[in-house]
C-alpha atoms as a PDB file:
ATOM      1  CA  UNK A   1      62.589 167.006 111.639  1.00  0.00           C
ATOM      2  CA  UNK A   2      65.427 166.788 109.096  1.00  0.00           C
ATOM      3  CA  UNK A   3      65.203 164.359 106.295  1.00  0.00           C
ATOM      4  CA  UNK A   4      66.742 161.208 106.071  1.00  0.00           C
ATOM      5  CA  UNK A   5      70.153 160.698 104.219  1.00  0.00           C
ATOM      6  CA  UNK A   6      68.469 159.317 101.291  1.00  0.00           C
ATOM      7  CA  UNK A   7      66.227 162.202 100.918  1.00  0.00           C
ATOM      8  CA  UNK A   8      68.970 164.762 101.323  1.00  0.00           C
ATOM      9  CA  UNK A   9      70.813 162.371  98.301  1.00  0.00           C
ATOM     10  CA  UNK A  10      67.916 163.375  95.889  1.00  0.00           C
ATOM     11  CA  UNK A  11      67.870 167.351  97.004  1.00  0.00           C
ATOM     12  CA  UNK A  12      71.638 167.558  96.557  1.00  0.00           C
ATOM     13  CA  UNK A  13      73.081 165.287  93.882  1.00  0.00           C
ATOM     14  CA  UNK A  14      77.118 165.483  93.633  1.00  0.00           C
ATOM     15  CA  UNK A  15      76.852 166.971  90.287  1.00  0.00           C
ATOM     16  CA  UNK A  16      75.315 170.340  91.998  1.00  0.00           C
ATOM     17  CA  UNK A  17      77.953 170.595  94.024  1.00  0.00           C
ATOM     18  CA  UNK A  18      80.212 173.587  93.736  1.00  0.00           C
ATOM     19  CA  UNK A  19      83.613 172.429  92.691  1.00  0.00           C
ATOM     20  CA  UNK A  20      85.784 175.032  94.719  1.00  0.00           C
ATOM     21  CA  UNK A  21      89.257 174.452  93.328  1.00  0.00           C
ATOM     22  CA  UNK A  22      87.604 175.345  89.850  1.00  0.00           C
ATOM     23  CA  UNK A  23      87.172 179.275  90.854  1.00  0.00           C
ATOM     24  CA  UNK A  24      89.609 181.658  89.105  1.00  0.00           C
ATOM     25  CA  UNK A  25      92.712 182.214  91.516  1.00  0.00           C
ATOM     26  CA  UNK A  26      93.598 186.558  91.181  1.00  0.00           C
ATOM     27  CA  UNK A  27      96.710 186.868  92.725  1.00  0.00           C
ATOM     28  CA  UNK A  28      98.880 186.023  89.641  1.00  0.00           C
ATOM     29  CA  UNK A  29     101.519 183.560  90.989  1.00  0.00           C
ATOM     30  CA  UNK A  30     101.824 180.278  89.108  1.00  0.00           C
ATOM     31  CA  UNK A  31     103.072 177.117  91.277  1.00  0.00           C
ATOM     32  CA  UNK A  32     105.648 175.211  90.068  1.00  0.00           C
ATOM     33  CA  UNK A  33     104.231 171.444  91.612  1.00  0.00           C
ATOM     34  CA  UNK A  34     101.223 170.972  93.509  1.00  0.00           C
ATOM     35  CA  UNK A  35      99.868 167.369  94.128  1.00  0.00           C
ATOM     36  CA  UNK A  36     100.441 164.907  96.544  1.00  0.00           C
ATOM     37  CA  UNK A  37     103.399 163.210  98.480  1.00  0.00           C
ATOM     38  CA  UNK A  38     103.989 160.171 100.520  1.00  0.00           C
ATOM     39  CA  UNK A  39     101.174 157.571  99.072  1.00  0.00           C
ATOM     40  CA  UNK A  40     101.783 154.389 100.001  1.00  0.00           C
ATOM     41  CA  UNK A  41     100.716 152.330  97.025  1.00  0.00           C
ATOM     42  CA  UNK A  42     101.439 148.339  96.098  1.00  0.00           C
ATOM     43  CA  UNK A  43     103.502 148.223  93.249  1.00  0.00           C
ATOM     44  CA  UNK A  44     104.421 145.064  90.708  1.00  0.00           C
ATOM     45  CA  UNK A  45     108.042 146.137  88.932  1.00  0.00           C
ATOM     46  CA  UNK A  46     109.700 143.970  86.498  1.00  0.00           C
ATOM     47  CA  UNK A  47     112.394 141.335  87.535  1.00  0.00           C
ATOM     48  CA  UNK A  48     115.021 140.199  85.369  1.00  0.00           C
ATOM     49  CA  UNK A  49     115.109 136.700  87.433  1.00  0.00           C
ATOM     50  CA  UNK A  50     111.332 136.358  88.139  1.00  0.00           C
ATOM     51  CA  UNK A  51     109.128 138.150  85.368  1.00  0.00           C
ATOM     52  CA  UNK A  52     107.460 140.162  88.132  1.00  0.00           C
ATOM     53  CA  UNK A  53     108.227 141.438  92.153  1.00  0.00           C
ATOM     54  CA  UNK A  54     105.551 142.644  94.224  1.00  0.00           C
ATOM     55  CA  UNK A  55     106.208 145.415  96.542  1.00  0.00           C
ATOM     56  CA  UNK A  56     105.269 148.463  98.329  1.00  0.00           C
ATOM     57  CA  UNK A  57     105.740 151.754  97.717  1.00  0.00           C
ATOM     58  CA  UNK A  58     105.645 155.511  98.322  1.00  0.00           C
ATOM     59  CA  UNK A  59     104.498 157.271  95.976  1.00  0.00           C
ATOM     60  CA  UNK A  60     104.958 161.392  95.246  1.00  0.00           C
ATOM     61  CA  UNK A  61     102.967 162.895  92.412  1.00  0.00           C
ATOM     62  CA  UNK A  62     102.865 166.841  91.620  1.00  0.00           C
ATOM     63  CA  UNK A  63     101.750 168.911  88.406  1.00  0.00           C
ATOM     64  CA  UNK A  64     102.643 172.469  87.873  1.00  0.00           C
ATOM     65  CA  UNK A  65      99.351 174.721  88.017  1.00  0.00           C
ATOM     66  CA  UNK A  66      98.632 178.172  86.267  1.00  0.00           C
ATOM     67  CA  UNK A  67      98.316 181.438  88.044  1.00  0.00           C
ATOM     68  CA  UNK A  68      94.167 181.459  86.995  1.00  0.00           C
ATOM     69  CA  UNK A  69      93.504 178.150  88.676  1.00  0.00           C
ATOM     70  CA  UNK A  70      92.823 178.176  92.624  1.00  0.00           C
ATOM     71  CA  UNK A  71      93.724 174.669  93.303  1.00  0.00           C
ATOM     72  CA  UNK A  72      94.129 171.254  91.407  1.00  0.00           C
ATOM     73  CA  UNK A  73      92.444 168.090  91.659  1.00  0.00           C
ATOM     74  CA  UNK A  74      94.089 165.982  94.432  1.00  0.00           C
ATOM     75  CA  UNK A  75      91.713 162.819  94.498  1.00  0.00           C
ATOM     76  CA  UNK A  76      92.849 162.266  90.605  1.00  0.00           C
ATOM     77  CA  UNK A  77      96.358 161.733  91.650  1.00  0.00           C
ATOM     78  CA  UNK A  78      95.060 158.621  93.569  1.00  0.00           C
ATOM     79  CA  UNK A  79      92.283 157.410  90.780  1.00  0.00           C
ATOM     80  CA  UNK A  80      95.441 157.778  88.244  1.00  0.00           C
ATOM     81  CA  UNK A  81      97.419 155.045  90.729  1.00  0.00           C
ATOM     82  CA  UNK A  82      94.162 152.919  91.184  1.00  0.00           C
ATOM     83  CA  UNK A  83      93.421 152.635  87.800  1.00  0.00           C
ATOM     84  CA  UNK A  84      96.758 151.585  86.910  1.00  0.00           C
ATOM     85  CA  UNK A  85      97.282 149.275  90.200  1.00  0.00           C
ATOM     86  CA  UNK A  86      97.809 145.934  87.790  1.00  0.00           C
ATOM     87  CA  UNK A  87     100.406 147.791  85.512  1.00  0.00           C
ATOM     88  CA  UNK A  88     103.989 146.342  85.616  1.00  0.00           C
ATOM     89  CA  UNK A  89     106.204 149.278  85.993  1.00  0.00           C
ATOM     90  CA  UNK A  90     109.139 149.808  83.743  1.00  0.00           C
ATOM     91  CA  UNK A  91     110.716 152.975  82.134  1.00  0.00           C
ATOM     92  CA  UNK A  92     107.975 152.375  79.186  1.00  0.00           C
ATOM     93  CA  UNK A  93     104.839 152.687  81.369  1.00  0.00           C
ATOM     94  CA  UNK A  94     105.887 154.822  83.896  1.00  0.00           C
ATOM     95  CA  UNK A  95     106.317 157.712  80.916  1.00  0.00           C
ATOM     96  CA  UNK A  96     102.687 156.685  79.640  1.00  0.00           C
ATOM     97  CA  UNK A  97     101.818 157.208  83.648  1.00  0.00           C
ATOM     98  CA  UNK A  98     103.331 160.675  83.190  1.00  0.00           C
ATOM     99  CA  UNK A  99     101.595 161.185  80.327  1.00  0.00           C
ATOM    100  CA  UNK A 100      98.423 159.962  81.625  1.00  0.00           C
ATOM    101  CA  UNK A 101      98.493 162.108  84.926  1.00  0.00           C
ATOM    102  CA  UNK A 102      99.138 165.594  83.007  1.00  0.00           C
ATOM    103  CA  UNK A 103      96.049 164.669  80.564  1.00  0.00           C
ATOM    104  CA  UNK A 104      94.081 164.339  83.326  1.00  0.00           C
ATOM    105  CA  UNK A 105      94.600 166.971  85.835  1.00  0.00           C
ATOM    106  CA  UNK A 106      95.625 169.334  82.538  1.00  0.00           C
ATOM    107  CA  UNK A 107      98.642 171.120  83.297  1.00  0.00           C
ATOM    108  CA  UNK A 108     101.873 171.202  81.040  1.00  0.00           C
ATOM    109  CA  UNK A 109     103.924 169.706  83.533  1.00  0.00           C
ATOM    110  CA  UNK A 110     104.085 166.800  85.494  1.00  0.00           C
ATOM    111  CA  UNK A 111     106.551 165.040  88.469  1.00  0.00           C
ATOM    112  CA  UNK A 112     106.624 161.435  89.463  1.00  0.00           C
ATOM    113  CA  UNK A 113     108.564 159.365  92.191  1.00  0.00           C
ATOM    114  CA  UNK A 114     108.291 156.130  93.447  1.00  0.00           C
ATOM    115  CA  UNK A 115     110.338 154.667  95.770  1.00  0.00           C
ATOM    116  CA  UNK A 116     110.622 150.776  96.762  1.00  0.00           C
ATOM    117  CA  UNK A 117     111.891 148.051  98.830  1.00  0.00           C
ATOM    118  CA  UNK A 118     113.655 145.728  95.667  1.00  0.00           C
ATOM    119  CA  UNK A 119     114.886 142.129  96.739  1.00  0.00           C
ATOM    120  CA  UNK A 120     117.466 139.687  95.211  1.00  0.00           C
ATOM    121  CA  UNK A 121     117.572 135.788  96.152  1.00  0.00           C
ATOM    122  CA  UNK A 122     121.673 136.232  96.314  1.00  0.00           C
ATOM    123  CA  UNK A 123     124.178 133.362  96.769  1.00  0.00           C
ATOM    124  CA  UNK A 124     126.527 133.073  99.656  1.00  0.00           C
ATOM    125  CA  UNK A 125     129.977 133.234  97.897  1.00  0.00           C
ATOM    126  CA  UNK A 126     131.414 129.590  98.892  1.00  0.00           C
ATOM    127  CA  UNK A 127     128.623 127.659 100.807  1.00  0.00           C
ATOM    128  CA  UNK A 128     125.743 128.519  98.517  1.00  0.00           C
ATOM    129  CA  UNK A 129     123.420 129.402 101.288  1.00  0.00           C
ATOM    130  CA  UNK A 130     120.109 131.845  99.525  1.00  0.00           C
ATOM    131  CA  UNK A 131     119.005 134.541 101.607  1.00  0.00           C
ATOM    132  CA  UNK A 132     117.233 137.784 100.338  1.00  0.00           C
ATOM    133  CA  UNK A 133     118.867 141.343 100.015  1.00  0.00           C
ATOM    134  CA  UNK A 134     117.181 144.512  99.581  1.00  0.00           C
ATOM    135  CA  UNK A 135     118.017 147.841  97.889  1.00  0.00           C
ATOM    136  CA  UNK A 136     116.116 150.997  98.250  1.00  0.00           C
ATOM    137  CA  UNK A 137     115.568 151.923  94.554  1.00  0.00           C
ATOM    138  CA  UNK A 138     113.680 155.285  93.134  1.00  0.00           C
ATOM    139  CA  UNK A 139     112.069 155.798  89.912  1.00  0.00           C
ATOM    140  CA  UNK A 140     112.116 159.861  88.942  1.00  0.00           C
ATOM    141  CA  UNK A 141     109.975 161.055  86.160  1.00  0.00           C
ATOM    142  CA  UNK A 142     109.205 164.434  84.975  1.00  0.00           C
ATOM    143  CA  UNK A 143     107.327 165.604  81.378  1.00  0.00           C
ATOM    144  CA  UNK A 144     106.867 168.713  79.637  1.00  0.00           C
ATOM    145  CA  UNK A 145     105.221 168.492  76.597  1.00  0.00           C
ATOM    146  CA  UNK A 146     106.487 165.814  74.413  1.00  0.00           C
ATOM    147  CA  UNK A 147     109.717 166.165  76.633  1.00  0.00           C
ATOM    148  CA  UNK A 148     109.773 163.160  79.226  1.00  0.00           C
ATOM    149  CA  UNK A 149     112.700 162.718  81.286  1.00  0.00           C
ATOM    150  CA  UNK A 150     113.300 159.306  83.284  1.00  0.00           C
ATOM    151  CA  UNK A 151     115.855 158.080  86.031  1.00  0.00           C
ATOM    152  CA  UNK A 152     116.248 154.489  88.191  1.00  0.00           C
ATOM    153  CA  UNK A 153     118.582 155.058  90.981  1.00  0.00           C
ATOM    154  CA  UNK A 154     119.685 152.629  93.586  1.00  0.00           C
ATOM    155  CA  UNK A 155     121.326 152.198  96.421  1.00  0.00           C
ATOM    156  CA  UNK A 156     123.121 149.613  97.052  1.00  0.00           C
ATOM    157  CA  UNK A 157     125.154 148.481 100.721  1.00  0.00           C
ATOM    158  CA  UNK A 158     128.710 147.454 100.150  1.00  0.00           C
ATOM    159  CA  UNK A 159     132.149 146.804 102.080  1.00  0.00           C
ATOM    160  CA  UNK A 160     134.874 149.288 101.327  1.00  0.00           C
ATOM    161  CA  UNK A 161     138.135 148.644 103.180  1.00  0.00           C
ATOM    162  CA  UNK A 162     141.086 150.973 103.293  1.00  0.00           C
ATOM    163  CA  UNK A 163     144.028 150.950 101.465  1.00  0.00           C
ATOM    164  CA  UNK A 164     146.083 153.714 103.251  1.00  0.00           C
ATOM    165  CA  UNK A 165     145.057 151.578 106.561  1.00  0.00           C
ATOM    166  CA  UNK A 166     146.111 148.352 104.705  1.00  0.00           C
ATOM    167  CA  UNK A 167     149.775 150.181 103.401  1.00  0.00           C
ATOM    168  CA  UNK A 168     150.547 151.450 106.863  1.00  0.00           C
ATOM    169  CA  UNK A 169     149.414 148.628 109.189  1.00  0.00           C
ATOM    170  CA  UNK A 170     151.293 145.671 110.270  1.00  0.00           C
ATOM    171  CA  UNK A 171     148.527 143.488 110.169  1.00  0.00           C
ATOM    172  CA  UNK A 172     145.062 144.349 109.181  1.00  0.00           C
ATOM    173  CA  UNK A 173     143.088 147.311 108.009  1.00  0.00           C
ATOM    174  CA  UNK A 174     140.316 148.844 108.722  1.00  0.00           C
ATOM    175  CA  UNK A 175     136.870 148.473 106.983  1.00  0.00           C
ATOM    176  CA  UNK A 176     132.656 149.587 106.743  1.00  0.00           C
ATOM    177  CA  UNK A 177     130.126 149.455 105.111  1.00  0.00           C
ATOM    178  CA  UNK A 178     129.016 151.777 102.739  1.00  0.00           C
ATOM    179  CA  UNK A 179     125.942 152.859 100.755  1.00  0.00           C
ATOM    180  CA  UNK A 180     126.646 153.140  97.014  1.00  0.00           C
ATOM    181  CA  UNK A 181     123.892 155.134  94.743  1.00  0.00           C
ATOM    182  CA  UNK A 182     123.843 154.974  91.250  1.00  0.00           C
ATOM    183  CA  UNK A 183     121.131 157.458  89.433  1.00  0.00           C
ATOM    184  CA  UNK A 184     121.136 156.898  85.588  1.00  0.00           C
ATOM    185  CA  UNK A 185     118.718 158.184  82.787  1.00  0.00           C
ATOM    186  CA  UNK A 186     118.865 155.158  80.014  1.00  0.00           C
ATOM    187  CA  UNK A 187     117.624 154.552  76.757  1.00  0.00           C
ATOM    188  CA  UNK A 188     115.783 151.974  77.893  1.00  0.00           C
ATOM    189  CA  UNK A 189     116.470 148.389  78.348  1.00  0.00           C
ATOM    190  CA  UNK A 190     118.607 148.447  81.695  1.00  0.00           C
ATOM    191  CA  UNK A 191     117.284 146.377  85.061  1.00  0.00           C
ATOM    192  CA  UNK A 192     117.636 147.483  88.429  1.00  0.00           C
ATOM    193  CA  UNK A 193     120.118 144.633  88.675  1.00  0.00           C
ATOM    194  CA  UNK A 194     122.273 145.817  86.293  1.00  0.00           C
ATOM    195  CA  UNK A 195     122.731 148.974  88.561  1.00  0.00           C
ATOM    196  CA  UNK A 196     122.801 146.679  91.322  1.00  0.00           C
ATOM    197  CA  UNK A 197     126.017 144.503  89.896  1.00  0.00           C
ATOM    198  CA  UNK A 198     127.978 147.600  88.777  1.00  0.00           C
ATOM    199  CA  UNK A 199     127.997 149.031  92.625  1.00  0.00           C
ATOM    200  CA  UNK A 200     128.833 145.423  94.194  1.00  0.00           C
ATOM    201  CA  UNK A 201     131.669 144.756  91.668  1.00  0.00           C
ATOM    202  CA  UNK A 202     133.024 147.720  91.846  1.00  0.00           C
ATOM    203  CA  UNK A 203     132.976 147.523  95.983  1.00  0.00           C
ATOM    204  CA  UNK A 204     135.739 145.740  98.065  1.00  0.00           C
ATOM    205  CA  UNK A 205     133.547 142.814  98.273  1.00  0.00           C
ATOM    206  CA  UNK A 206     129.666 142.700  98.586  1.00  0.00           C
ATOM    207  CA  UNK A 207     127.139 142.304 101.363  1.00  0.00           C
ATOM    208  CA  UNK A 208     124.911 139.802 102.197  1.00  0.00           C
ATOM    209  CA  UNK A 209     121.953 138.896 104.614  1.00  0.00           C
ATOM    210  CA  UNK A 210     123.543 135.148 105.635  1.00  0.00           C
ATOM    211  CA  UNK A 211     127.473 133.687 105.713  1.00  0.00           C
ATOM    212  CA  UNK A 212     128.421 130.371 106.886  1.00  0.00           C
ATOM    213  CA  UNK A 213     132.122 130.291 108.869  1.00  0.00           C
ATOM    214  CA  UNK A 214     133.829 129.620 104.910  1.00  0.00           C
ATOM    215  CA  UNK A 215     131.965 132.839 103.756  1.00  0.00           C
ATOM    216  CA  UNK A 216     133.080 134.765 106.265  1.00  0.00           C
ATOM    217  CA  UNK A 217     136.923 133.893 105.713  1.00  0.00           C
ATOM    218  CA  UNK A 218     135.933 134.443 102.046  1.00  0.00           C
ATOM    219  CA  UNK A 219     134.566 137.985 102.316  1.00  0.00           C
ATOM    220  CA  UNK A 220     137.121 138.737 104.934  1.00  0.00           C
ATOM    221  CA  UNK A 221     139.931 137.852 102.918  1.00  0.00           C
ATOM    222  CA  UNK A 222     138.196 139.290  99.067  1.00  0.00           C
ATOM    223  CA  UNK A 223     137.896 142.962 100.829  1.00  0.00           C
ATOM    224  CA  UNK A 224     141.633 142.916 102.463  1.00  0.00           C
ATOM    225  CA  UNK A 225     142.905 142.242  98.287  1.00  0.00           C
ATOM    226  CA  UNK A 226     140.485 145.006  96.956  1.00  0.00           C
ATOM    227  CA  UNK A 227     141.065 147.938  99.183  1.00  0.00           C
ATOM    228  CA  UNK A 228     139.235 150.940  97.965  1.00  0.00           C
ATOM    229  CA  UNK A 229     139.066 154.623  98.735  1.00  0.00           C
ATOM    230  CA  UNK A 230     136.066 156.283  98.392  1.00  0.00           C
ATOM    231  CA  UNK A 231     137.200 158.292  95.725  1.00  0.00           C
ATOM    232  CA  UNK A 232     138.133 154.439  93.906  1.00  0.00           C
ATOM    233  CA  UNK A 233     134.412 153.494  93.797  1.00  0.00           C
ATOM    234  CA  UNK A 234     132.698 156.218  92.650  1.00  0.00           C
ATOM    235  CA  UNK A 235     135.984 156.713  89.403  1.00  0.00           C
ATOM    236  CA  UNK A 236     135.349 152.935  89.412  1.00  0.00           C
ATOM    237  CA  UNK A 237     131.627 152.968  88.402  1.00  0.00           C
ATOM    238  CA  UNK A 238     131.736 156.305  86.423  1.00  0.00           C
ATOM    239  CA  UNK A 239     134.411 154.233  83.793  1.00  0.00           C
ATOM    240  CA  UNK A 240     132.002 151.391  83.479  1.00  0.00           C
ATOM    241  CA  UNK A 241     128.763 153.554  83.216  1.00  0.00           C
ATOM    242  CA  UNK A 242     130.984 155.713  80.960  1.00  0.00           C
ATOM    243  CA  UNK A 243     131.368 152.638  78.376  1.00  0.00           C
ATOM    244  CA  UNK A 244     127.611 151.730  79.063  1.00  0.00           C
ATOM    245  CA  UNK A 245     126.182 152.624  76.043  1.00  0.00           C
ATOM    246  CA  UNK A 246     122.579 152.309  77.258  1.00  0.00           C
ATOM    247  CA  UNK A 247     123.520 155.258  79.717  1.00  0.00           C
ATOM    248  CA  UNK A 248     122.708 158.659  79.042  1.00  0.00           C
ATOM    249  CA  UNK A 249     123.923 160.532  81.828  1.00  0.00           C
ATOM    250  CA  UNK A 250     124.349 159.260  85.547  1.00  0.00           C
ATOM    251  CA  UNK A 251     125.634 160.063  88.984  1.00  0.00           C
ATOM    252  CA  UNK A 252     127.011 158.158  91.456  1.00  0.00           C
ATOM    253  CA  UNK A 253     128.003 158.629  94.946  1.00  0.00           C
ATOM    254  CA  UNK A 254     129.564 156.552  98.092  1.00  0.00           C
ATOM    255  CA  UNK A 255     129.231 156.998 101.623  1.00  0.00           C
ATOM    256  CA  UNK A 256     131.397 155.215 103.957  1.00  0.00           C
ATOM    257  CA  UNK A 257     130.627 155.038 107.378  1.00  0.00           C
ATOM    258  CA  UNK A 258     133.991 155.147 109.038  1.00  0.00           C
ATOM    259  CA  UNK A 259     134.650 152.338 111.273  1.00  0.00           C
ATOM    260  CA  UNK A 260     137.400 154.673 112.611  1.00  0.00           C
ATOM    261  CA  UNK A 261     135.913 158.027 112.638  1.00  0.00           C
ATOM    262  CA  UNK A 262     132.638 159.702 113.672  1.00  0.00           C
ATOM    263  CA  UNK A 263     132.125 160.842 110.382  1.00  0.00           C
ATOM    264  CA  UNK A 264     131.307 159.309 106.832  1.00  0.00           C
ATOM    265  CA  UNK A 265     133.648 159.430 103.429  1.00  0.00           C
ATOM    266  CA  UNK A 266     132.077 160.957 100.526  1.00  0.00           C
ATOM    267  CA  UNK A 267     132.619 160.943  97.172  1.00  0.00           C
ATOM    268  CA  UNK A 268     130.266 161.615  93.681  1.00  0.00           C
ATOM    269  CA  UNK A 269     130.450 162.276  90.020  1.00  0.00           C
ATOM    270  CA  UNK A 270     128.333 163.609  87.869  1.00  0.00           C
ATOM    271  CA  UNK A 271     127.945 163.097  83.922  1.00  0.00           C
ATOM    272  CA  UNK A 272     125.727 163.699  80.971  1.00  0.00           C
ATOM    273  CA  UNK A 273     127.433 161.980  78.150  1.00  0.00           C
ATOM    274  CA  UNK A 274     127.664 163.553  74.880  1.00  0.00           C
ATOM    275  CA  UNK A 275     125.831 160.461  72.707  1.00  0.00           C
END
C-alpha cells in the first residue's frame, strides 16, 4: 500500500532533493544566453500624462552561463518578475532589474527585453474628438559588470506621401502608411512620448484611431503640403535626435508600405554620437 502524499512529504523534503542543473557540465563550451523567452507578464510603465499605464507584456530574460555549470536556474527568472510585479518601470529600475537578475542566478552577464502595447489619449486635429493610439514600444537591457547598457525603441504608424508622385501628377499623389522606429540609448530623462512626437512630426501628417469629415480634409490636405521620401524621414529624425542632447546614440528606420507597389520603402541610420 503506498503512503499517502503527506507521508511521502516527511520522507522526501524539497531540500533533499538533488538539484540537477547544479552538476559540473565537462564538455567545455560556455553559452552566451540561456534563460527564458516569451513571458507574458503585467507591467506598470511611467506616463508623462498620467503618472502610471498599466499594460501587458512579453517578457525575454537570458544570462550567459560558464562552461562548468550544466544548466541555470529558470524558475528565478520568473520569481525575479514576481517579486518586482508593483515596480514602475523606467530606465532607472529596469538597470537595478538587470542588476538584480545577474546577482541572483550569478553569472557576469545578463539580457533583458520587454516589449508592450503603449497608448496615448490623442486629439483629432480640428474636431477635438479623443480616441486612443497605440505604439509597440521595447525596452533592451544588457549588463556586464558595472557596464549596463539601456535602449527604448518605438514604433510609431505614420502617413508618408510622395513627392516625386506629387511633382509629376496632375492632380494628386500617392500615399501609405508607414511604420517609423526610433531605438535610442539616453542619459536618462526621455519618455516614450518624446520618441513618439519626433516620428509623427517628422511624418507627412500623423495617424489616428477616429476623424470626423473636417479631420479628414485636414489630414488629407497636411500630407499633400509635406510630401516625404523615405529617405526624408529617417535624415529628418536623425537631425533632431542629432541635437537631442539627452541622446547617446540611436537608430531609426521607415517602412512604407507602397500604396503603388507590392513592396515596402526602406530607409535607416545609424549613430553613436561622440558626447
Amino acid at each position: 500500500m503506498n503512503p499517502p502524499v503527506s507521508a511521502l512529504a516527511k520522507i522526501s523534503p524539497a531540500n533533499s532533493v538533488e538539484d540537477v542543473q547544479g552538476r559540473e557540465d565537462t564538455r567545455g563550451i560556455n553559452i552566451d544566453r540561456v534563460g527564458i523567452r516569451g513571458l507574458r507578464h503585467p507591467l506598470k510603465v511611467q506616463d508623462r500624462a498620467n503618472g502610471v499605464q498599466n499594460t501587458v507584456s512579453h517578457v525575454d530574460l537570458y544570462v550567459d552561463l560558464t562552461a562548468e555549470q550544466k544548466g541555470t536556474h529558470m524558475s528565478r527568472f520568473v520569481e525575479l518578475l514576481a517579486n518586482n510585479n508593483e515596480q514602475v518601470f523606467s530606465v532607472e529600475s529596469f538597470a537595478k532589474l538587470l542588476a538584480e537578475m545577474t546577482q541572483q542566478l550569478g553569472s557576469d552577464k545578463g539580457y533583458i527585453t520587454v516589449r508592450f502595447p503603449y497608448f496615448i489619449n490623442k486629439s483629432a486635429p480640428v474636431s477635438g474628438v479623443q480616441s486612443l493610439m497605440d505604439y509597440e514600444v521595447t525596452l533592451n537591457g544588457q549588463i556586464e559588470g558595472d557596464n549596463t547598457r539601456i535602449s527604448v525603441e518605438v514604433c510609431v504608424p505614420v502617413t508618408s506621401l510622395c513627392p516625386c508622385s506629387k511633382a509629376i501628377s496632375e492632380y494628386g499623389a500617392h500615399n501609405q502608411r508607414s511604420h517609423v522606429t526610433i531605438k535610442a540609448r539616453t542619459r536618462g530623462g526621455i519618455w516614450i512620448e518624446d520618441l513618439i512626437d519626433i516620428a509623427e512630426s517628422q511624418a507627412s501628417c500623423d495617424v489616428y484611431g477616429t476623424l470626423k469629415r473636417l479631420d479628414e480634409k485636414y489630414v488629407t490636405e497636411r500630407a499633400y503640403d509635406n510630401p516625404k521620401f523615405v529617405e526624408d524621414m529617417v535624415r529628418d529624425m536623425a537631425e533632431v535626435l542629432n541635437n537631442d542632447d539627452r541622446v547617446e546614440a540611436y537608430s531609426v528606420a521607415s517602412e512604407n508600405f507602397e500604396s503603388i507597389h507590392n513592396h515596402s520603402a526602406y530607409a535607416r541610420i545609424e549613430c553613436e554620437k561622440d558626447l
